[in-house]
N, C-alpha and C. Protein backbone atom coordinates (compact mmCIF):
# COMPACT_ATOMS: atom_id res chain seq x y z
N UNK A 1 30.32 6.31 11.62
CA UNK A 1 28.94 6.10 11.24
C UNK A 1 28.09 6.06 12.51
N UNK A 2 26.92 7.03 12.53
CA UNK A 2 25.77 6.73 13.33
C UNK A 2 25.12 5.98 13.30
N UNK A 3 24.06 5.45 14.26
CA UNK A 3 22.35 5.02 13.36
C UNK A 3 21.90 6.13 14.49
N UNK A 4 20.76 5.75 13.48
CA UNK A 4 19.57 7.04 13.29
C UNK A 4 18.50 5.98 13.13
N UNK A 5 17.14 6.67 14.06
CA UNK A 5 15.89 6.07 14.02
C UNK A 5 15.09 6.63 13.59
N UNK A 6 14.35 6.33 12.50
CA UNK A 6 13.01 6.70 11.51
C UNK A 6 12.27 6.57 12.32
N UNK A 7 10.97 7.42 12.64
CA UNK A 7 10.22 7.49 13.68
C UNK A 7 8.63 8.01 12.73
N UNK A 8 8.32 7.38 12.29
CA UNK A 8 6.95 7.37 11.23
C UNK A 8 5.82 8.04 11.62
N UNK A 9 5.34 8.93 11.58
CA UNK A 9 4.39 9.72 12.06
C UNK A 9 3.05 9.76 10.79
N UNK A 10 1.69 9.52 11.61
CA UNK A 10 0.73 9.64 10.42
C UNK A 10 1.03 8.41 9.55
N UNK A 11 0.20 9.15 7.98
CA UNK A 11 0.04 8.39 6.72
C UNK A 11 -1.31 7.69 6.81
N UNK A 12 -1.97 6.92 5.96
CA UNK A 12 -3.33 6.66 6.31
C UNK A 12 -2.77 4.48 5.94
N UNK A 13 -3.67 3.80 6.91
CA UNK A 13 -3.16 2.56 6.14
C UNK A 13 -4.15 2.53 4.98
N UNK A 14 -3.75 1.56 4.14
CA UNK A 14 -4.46 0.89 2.80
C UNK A 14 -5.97 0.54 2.97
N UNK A 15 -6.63 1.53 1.63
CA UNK A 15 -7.91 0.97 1.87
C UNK A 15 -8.54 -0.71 1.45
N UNK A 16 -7.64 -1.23 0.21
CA UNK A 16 -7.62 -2.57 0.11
C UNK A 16 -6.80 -3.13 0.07
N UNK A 17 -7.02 -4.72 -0.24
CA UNK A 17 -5.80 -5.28 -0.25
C UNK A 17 -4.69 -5.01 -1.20
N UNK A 18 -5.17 -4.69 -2.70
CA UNK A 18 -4.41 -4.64 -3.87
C UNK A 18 -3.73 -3.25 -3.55
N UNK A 19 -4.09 -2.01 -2.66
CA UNK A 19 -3.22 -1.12 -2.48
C UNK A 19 -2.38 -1.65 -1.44
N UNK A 20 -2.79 -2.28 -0.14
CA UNK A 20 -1.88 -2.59 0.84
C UNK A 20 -0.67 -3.35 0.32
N UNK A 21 -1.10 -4.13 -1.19
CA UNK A 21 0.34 -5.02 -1.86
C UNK A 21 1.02 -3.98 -2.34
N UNK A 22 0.19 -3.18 -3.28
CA UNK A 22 1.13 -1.62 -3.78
C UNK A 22 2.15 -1.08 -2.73
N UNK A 23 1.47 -0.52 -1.46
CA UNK A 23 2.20 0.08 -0.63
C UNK A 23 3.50 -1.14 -0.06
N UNK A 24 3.20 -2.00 0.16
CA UNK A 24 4.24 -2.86 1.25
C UNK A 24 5.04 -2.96 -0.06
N UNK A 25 5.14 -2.78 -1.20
CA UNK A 25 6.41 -2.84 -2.43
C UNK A 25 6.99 -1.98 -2.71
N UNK A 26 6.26 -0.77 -2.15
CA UNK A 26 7.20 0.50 -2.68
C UNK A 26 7.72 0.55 -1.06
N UNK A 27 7.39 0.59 0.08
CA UNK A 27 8.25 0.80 1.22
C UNK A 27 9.32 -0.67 1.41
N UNK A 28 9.51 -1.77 0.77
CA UNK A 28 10.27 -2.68 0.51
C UNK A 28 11.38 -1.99 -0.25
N UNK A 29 11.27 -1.56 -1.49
CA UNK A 29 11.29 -1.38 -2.47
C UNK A 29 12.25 0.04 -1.88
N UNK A 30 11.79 1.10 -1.40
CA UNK A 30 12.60 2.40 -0.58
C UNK A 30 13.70 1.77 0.18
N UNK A 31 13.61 0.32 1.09
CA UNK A 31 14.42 0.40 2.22
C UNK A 31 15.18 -0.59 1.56
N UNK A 32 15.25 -1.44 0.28
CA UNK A 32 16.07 -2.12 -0.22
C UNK A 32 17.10 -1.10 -0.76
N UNK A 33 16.98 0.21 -1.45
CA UNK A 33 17.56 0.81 -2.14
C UNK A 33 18.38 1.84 -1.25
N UNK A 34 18.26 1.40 0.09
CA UNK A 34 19.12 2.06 0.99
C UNK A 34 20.48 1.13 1.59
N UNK A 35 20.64 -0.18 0.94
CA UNK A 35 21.07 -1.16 1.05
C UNK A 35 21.73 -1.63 2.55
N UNK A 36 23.01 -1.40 2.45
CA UNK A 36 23.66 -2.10 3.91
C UNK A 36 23.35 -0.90 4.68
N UNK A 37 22.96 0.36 4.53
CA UNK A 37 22.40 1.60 5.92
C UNK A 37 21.24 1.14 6.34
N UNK A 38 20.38 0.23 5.91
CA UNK A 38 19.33 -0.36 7.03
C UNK A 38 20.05 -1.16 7.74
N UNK A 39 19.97 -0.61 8.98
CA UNK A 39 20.35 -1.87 10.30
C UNK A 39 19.36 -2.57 10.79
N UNK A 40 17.77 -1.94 10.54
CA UNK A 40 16.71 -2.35 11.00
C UNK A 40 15.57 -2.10 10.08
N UNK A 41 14.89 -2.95 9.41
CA UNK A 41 14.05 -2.32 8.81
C UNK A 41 12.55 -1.78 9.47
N UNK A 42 12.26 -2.26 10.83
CA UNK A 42 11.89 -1.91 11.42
C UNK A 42 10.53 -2.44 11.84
N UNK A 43 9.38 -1.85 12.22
CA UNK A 43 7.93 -2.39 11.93
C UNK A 43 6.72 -1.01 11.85
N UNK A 44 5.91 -1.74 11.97
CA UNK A 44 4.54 -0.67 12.21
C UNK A 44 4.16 -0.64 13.45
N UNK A 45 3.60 0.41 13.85
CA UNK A 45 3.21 0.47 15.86
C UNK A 45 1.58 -0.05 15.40
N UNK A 46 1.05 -0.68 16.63
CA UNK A 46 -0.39 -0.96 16.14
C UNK A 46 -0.82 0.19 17.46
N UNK A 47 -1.31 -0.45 18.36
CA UNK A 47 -1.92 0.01 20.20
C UNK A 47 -1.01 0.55 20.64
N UNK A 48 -0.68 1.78 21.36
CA UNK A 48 0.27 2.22 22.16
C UNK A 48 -0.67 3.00 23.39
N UNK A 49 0.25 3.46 24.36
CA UNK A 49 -0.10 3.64 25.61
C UNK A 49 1.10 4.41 26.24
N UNK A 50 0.77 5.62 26.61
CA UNK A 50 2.00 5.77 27.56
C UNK A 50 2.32 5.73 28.98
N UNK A 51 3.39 5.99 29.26
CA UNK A 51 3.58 5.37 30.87
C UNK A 51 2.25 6.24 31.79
N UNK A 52 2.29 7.74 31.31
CA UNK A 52 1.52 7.96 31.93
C UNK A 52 0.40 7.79 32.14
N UNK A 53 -0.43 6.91 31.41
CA UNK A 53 -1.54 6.26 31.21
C UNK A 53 -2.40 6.92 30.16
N UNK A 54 -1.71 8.13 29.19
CA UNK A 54 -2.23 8.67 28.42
C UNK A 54 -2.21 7.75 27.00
N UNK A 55 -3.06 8.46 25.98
CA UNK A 55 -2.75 7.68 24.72
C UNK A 55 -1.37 8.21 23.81
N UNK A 56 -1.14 7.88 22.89
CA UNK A 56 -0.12 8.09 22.42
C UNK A 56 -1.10 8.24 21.04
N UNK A 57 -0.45 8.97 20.06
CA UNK A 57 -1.11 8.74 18.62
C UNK A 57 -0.03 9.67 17.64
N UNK A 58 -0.33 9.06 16.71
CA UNK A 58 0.22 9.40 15.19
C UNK A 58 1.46 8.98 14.87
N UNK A 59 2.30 7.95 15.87
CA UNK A 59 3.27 7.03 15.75
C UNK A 59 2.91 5.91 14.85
N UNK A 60 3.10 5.72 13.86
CA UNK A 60 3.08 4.39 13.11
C UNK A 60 4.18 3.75 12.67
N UNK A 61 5.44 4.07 12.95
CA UNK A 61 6.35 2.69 12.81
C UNK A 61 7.87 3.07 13.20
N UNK A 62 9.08 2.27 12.69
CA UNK A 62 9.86 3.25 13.12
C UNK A 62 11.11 2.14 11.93
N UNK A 63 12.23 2.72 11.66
CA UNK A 63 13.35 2.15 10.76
C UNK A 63 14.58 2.31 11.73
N UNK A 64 15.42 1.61 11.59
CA UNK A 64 16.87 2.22 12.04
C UNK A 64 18.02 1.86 10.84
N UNK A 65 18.59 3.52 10.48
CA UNK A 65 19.71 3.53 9.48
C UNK A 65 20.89 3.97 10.32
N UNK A 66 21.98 3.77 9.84
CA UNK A 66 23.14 3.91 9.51
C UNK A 66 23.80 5.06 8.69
N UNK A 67 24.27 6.13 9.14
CA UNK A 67 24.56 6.99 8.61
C UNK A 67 26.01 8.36 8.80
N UNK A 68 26.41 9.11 7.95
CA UNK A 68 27.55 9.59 8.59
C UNK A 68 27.26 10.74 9.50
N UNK A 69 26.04 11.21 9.04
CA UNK A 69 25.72 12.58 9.95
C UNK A 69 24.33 12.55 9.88
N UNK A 70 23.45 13.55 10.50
CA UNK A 70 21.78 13.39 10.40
C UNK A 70 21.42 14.15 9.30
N UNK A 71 22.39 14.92 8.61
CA UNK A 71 22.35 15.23 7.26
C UNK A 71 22.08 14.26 6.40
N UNK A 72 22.92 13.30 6.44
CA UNK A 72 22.85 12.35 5.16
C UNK A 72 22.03 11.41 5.96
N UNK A 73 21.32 11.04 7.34
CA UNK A 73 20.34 10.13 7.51
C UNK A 73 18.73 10.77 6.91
N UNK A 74 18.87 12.32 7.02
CA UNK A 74 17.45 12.65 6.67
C UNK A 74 17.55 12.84 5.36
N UNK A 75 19.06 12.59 4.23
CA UNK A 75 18.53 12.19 2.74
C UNK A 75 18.23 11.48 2.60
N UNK A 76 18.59 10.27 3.31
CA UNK A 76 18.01 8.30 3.33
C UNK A 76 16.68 8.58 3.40
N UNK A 77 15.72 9.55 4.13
CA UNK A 77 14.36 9.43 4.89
C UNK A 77 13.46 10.20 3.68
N UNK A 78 14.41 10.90 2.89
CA UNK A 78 13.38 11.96 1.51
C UNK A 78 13.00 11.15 0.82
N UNK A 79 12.99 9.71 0.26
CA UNK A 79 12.07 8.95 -0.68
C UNK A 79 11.38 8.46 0.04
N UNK A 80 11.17 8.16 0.90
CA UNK A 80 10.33 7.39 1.74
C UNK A 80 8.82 7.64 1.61
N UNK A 81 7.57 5.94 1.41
CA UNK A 81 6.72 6.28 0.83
C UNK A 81 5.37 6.77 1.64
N UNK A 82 5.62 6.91 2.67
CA UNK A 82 4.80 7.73 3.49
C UNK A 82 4.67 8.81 3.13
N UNK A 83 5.08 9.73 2.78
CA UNK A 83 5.34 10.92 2.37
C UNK A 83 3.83 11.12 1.19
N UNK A 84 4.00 9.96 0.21
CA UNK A 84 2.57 9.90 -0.55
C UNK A 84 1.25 9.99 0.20
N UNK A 85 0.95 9.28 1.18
CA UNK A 85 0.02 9.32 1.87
C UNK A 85 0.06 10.33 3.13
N UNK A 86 0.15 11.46 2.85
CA UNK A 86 0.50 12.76 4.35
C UNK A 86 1.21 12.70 5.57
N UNK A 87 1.96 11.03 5.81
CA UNK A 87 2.85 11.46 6.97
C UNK A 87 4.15 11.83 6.56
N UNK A 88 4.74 11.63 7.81
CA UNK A 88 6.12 12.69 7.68
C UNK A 88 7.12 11.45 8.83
N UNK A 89 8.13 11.92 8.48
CA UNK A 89 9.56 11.08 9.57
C UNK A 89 10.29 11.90 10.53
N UNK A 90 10.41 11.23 11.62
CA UNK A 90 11.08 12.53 12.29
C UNK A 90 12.23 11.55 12.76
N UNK A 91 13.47 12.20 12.78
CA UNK A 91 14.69 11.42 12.15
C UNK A 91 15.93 11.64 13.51
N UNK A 92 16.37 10.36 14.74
CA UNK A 92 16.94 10.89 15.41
C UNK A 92 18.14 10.16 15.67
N UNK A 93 19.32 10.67 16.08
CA UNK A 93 20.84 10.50 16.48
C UNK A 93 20.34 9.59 17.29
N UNK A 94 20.84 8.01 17.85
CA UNK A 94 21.25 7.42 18.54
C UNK A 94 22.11 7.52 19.40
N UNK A 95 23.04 8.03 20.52
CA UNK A 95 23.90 7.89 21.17
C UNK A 95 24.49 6.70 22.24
N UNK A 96 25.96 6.45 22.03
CA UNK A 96 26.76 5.37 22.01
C UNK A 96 26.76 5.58 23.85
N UNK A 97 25.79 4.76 24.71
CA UNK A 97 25.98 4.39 25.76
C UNK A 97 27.33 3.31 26.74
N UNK A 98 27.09 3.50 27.57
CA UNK A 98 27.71 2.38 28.11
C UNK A 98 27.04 1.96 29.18
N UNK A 99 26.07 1.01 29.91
CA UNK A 99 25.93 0.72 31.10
C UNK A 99 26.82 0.19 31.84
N UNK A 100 27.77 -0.13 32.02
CA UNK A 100 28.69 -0.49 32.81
C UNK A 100 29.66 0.49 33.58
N UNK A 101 29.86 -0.29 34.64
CA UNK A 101 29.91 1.31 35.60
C UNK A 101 31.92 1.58 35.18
């Protein structure tokens, strides 16, 4: 098994509150039904910045699953409820480091 990082691009946030409850139940609601393959359910990016002192944009959050191949991590990522509101996931392999010399 891999993990794999959901990397949230776009989507628009909630124009009120009663949708922002809608939305935070169906993306609950997606990452419950992925059960023990969430290792992370993750968060939302608010401000970003990059090293180079440029802006960064259209990053809004990120998940980490558990998976056997990036095949079956980017079927975990096809219900996902961003997708309703125009963003998209871009879905990547983790690799098993070691820092130790």
């Amino acid at each position: 098994m891999g993990k794999y990082v959901f990397v949230y691009v776009g989507g628009g946030r909630p124009e009120s509150e009663e949708e922002g409850q809608r939305v935070m139940a169906a993306w609950r609601e997606w990452l419950e039904s992925m059960g023990d393959a969430v290792v992370d359910w993750g968060a939302p990016f608010s401000a970003s910045s990059a090293v180079s002192g440029g802006t960064l944009s259209g990053l809004t959050g990120y998940s980490i699953v558990s998976a056997e191949g990036i095949d079956a991590a980017v079927t975990l990522a096809e219900g996902c409820p961003i997708f309703a509101n125009g963003g998209g996931i871009e879905v990547y392999e983790t690799m098993e480091m070691s820092m130790r010399g």
